[in-house]
C-alpha atoms as a PDB file:
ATOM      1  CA  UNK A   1      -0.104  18.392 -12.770  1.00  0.00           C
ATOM      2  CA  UNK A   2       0.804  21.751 -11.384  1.00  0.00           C
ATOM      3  CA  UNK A   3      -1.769  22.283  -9.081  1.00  0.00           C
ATOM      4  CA  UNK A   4      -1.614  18.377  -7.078  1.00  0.00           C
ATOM      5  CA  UNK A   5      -0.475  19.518  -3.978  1.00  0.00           C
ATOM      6  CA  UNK A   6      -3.806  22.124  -3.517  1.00  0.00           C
ATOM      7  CA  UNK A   7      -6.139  19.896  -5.194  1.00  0.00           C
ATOM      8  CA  UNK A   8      -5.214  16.896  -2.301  1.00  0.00           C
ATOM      9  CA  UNK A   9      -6.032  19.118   0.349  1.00  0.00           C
ATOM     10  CA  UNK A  10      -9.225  19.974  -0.716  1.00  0.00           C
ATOM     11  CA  UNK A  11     -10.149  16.280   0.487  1.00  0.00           C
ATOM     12  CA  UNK A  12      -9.652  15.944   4.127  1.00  0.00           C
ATOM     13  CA  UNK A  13     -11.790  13.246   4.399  1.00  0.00           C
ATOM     14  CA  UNK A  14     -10.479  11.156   2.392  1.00  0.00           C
ATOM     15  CA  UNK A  15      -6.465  12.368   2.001  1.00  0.00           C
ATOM     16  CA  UNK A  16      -5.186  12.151   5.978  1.00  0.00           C
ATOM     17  CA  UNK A  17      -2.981  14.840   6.475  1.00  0.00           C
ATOM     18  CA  UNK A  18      -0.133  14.303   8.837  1.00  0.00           C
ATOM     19  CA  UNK A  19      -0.487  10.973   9.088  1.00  0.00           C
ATOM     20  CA  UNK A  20       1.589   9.916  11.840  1.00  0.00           C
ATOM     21  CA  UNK A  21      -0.619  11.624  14.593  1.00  0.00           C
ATOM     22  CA  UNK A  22      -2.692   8.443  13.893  1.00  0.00           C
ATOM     23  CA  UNK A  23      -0.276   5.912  14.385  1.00  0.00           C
ATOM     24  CA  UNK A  24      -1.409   3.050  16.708  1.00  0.00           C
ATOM     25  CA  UNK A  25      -5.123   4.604  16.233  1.00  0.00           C
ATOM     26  CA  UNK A  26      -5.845   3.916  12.763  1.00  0.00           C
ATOM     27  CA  UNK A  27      -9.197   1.833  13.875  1.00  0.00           C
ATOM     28  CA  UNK A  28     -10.379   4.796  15.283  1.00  0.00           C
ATOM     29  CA  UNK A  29      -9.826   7.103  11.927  1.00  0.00           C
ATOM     30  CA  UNK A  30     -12.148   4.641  10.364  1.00  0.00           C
ATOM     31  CA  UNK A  31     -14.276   3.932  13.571  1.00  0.00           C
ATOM     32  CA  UNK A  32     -14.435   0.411  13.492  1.00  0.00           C
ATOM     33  CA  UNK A  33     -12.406  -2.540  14.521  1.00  0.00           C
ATOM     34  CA  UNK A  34     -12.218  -3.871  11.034  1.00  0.00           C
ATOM     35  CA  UNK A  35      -9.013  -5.380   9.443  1.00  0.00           C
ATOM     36  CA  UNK A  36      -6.788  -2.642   8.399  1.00  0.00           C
ATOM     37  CA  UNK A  37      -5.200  -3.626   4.350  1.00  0.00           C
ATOM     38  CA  UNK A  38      -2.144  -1.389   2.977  1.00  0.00           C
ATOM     39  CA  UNK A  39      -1.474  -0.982  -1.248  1.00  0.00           C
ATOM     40  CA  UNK A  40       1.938   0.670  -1.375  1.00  0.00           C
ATOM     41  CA  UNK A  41       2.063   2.447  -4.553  1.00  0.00           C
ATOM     42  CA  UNK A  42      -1.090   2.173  -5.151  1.00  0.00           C
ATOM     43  CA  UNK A  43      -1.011   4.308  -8.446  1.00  0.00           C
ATOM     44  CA  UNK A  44      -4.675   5.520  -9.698  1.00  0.00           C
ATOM     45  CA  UNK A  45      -6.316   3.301  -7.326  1.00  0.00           C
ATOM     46  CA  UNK A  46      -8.143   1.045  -9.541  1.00  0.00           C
ATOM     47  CA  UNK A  47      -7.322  -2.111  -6.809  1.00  0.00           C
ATOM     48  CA  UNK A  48      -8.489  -0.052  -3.637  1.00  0.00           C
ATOM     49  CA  UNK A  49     -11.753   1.407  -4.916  1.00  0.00           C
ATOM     50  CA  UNK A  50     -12.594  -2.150  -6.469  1.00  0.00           C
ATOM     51  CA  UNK A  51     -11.590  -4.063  -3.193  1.00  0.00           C
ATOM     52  CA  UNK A  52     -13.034  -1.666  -0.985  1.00  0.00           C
ATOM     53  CA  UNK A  53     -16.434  -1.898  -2.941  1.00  0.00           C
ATOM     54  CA  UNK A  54     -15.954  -5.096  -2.819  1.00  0.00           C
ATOM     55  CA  UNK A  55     -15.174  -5.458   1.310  1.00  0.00           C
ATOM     56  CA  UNK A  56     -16.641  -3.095   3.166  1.00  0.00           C
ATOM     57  CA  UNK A  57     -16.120  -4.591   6.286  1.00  0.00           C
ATOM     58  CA  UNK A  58     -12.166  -4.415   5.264  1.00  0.00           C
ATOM     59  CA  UNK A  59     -10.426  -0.843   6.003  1.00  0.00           C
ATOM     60  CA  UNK A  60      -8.102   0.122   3.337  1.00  0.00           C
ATOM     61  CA  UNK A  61      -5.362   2.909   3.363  1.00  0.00           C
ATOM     62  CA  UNK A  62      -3.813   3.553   0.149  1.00  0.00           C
ATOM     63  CA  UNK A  63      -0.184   5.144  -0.372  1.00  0.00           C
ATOM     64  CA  UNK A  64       1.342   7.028  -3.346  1.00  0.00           C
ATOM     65  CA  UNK A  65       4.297   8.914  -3.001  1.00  0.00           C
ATOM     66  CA  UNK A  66       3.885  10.829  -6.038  1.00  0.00           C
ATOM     67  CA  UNK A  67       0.919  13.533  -5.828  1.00  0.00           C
ATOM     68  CA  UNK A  68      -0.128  14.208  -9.231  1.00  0.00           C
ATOM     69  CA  UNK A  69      -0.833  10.029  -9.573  1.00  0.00           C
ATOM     70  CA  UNK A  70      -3.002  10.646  -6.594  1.00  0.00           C
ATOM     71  CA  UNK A  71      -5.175  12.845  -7.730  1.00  0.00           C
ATOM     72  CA  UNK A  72      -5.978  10.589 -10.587  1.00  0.00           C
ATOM     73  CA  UNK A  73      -6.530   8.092  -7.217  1.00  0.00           C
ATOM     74  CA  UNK A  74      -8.719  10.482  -5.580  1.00  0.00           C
ATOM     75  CA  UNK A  75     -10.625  11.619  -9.004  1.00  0.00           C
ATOM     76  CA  UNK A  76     -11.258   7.631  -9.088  1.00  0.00           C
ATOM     77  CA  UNK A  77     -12.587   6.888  -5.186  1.00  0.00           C
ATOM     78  CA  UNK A  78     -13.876   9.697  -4.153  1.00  0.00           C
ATOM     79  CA  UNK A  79     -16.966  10.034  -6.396  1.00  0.00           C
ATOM     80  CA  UNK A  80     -17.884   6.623  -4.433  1.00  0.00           C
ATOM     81  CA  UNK A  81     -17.600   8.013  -1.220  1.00  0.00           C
ATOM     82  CA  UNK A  82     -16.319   4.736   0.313  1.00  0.00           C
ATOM     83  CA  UNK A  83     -16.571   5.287   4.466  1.00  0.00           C
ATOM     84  CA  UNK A  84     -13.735   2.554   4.246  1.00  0.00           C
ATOM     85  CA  UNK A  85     -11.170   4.148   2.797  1.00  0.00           C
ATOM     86  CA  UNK A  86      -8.068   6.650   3.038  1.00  0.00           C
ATOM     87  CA  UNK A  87      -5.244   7.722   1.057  1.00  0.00           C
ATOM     88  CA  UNK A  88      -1.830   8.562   2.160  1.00  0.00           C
ATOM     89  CA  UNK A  89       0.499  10.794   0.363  1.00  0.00           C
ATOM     90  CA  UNK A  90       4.170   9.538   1.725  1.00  0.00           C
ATOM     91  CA  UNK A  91       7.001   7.612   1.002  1.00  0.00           C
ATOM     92  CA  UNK A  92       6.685   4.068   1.828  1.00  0.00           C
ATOM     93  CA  UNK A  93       9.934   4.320   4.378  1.00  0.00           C
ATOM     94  CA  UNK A  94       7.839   6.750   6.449  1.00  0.00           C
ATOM     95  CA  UNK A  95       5.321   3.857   7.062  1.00  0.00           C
ATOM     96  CA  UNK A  96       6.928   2.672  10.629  1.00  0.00           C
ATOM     97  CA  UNK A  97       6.475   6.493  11.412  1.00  0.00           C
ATOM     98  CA  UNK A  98       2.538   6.081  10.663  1.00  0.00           C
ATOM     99  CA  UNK A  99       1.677   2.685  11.820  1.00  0.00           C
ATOM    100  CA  UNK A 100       1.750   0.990  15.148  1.00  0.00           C
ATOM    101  CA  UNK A 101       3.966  -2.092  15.721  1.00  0.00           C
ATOM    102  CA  UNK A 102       1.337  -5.141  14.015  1.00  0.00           C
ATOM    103  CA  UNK A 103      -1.221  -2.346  13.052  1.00  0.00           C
ATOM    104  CA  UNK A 104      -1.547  -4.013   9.498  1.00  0.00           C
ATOM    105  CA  UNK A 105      -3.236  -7.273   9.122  1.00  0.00           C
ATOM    106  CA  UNK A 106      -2.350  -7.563   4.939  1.00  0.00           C
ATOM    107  CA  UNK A 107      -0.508  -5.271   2.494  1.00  0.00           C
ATOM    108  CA  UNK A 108      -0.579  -5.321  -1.374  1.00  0.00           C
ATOM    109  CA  UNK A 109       2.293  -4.370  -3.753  1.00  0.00           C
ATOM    110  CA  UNK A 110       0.500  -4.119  -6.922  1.00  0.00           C
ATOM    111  CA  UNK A 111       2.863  -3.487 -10.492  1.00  0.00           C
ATOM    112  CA  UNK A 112       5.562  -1.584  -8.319  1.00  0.00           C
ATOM    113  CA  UNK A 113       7.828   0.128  -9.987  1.00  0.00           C
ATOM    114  CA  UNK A 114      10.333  -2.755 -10.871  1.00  0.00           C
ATOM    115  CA  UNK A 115      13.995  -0.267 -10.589  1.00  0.00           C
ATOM    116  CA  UNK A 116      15.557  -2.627 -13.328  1.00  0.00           C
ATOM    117  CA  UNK A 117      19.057  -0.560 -12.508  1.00  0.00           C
ATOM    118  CA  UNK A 118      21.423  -2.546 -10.445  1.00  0.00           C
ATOM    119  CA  UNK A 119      22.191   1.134  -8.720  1.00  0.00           C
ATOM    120  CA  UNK A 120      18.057   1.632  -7.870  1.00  0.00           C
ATOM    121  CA  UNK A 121      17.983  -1.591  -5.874  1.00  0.00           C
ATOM    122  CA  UNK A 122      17.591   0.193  -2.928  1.00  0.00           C
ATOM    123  CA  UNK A 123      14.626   1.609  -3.891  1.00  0.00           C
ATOM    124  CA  UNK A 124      12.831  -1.853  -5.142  1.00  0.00           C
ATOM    125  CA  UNK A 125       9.117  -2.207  -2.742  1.00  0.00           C
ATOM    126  CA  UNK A 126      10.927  -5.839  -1.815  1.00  0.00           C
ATOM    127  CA  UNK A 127      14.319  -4.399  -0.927  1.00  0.00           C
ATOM    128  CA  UNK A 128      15.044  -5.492   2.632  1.00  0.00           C
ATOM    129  CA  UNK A 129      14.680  -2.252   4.251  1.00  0.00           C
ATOM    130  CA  UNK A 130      11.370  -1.765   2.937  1.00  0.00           C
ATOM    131  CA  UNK A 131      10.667  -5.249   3.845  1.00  0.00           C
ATOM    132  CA  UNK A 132      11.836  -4.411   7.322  1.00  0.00           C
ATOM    133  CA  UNK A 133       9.488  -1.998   7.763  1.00  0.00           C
ATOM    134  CA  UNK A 134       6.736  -3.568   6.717  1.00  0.00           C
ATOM    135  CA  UNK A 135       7.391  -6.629   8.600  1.00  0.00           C
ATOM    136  CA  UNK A 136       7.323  -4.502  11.504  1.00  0.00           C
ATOM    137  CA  UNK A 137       3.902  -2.936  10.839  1.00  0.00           C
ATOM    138  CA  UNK A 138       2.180  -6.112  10.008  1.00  0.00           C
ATOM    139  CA  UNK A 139       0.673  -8.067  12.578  1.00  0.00           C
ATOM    140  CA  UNK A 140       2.518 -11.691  13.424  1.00  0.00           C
ATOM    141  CA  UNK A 141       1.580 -14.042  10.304  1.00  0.00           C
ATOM    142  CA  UNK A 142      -0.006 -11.046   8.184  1.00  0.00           C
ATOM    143  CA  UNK A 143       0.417 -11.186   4.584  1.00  0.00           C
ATOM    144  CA  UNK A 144       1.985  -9.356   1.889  1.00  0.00           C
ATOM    145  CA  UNK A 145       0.548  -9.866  -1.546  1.00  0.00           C
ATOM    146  CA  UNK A 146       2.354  -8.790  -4.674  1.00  0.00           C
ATOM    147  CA  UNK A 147       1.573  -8.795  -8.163  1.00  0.00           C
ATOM    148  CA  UNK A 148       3.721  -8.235 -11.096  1.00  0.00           C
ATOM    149  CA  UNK A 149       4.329  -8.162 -14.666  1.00  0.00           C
ATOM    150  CA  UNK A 150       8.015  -7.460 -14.751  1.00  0.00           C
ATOM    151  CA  UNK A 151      10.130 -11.081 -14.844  1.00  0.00           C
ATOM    152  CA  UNK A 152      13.078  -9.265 -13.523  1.00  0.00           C
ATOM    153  CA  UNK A 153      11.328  -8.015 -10.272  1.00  0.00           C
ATOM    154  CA  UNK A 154       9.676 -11.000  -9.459  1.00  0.00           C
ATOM    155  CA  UNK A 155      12.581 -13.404  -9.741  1.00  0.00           C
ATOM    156  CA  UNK A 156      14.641 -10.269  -7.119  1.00  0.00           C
ATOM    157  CA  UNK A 157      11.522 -10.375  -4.919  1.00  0.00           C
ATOM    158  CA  UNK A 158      11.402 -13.777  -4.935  1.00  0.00           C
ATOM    159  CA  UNK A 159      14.615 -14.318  -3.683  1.00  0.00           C
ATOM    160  CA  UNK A 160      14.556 -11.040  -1.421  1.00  0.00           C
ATOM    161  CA  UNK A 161      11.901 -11.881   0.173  1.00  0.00           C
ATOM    162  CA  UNK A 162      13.466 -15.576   0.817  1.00  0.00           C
ATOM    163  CA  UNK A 163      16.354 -14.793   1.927  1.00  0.00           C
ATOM    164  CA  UNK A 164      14.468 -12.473   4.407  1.00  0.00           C
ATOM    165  CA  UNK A 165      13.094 -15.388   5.715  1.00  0.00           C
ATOM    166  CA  UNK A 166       9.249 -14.705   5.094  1.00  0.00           C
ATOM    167  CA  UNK A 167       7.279 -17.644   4.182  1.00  0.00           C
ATOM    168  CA  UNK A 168       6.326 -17.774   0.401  1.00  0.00           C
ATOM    169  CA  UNK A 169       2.493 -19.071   0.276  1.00  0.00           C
ATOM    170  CA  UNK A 170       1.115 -19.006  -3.256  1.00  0.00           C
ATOM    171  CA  UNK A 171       3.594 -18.372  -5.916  1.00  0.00           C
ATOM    172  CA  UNK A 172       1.990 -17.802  -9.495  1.00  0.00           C
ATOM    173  CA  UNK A 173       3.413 -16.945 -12.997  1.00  0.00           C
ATOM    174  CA  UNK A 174      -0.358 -16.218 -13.699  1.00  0.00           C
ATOM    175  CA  UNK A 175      -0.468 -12.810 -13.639  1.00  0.00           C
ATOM    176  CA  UNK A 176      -4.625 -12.686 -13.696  1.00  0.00           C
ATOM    177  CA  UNK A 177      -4.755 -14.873 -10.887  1.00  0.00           C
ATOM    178  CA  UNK A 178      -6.853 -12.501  -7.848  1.00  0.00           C
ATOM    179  CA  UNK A 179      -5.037 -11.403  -4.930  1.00  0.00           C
ATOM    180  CA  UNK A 180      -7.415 -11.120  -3.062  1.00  0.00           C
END
């Protein structure tokens, strides 16, 4: 889509430009102390609009790095004009730039792309630097969620996410069980 970049800033509201300048203040974008829940790659943002209909007393930020995929996003929430959400368009390393230290009380990594190349590890959603970060924005005890249907991903988060020593809750092989 040629035109991504103009058509995101036509929705302020809804697309937070610069996104750092909130960091440690995201309670106060929304205006509300409600719990603050993070998709990474959230894609065309299916998941958000449905939880955030489905919550509204939940905050929800979604990310996508790649703009064209969030105007299909924005195309998809906005019509709904849901007061408790925002999108983000940034790279998920750029996250400890945009949120406080424990900011995030859950975060969802929903179908991300699995990087099947032994050479693209680094850039797997459970890759430890990622992991890092998000460990870092996530309050003590929050909760990462992830769904998957690649077999190859999910056995490397599995053991990623192990060996990073978080605490594996609820494994499934049922891919229609809810996260939520």
């Amino acid at each position: 889509m040629k035109n991504a970049e103009q058509i995101i800033l036509q929705y302020p509201d809804l697309v937070i430009q610069n996104p750092e300048q909130h960091k440690g203040k995201w309670r106060e974008v929304f205006g509300n102390e409600n719990p603050l829940h993070l998709e990474v790659g959230m894609g065309k943002g299916q998941f958000i609009r449905d939880m955030a209909i489905k919550y509204p007393d939940i905050n929800f930020i979604g990310v996508e790095v790649v703009p064209s995929v969030l105007v299909k996003a924005i195309r998809k929430i906005e019509p709904e004009a849901l007061p408790n959400v925002k999108l983000l368009c940034v790279h998920a390393e750029q996250l400890a730039n945009i949120f406080a230290e424990g900011e995030v009380d859950q975060l969802y990594l929903n179908f991300s792309d699995p990087w099947p190349k032994k050479r693209h590890e680094k850039r797997r959603l459970t890759y430890q630097t990622f992991l890092m970060v998000f460990k870092q924005i996530l309050r003590p005890n929050g909760e990462i969620h992830l769904k998957t249907d690649n077999q190859g991903f999910f056995e490397y988060s599995l053991v990623s996410m192990t060996r990073f020593g978080m605490e594996l809750l609820d494994v499934s092989l049922n891919l229609h069980k809810r996260l939520d």
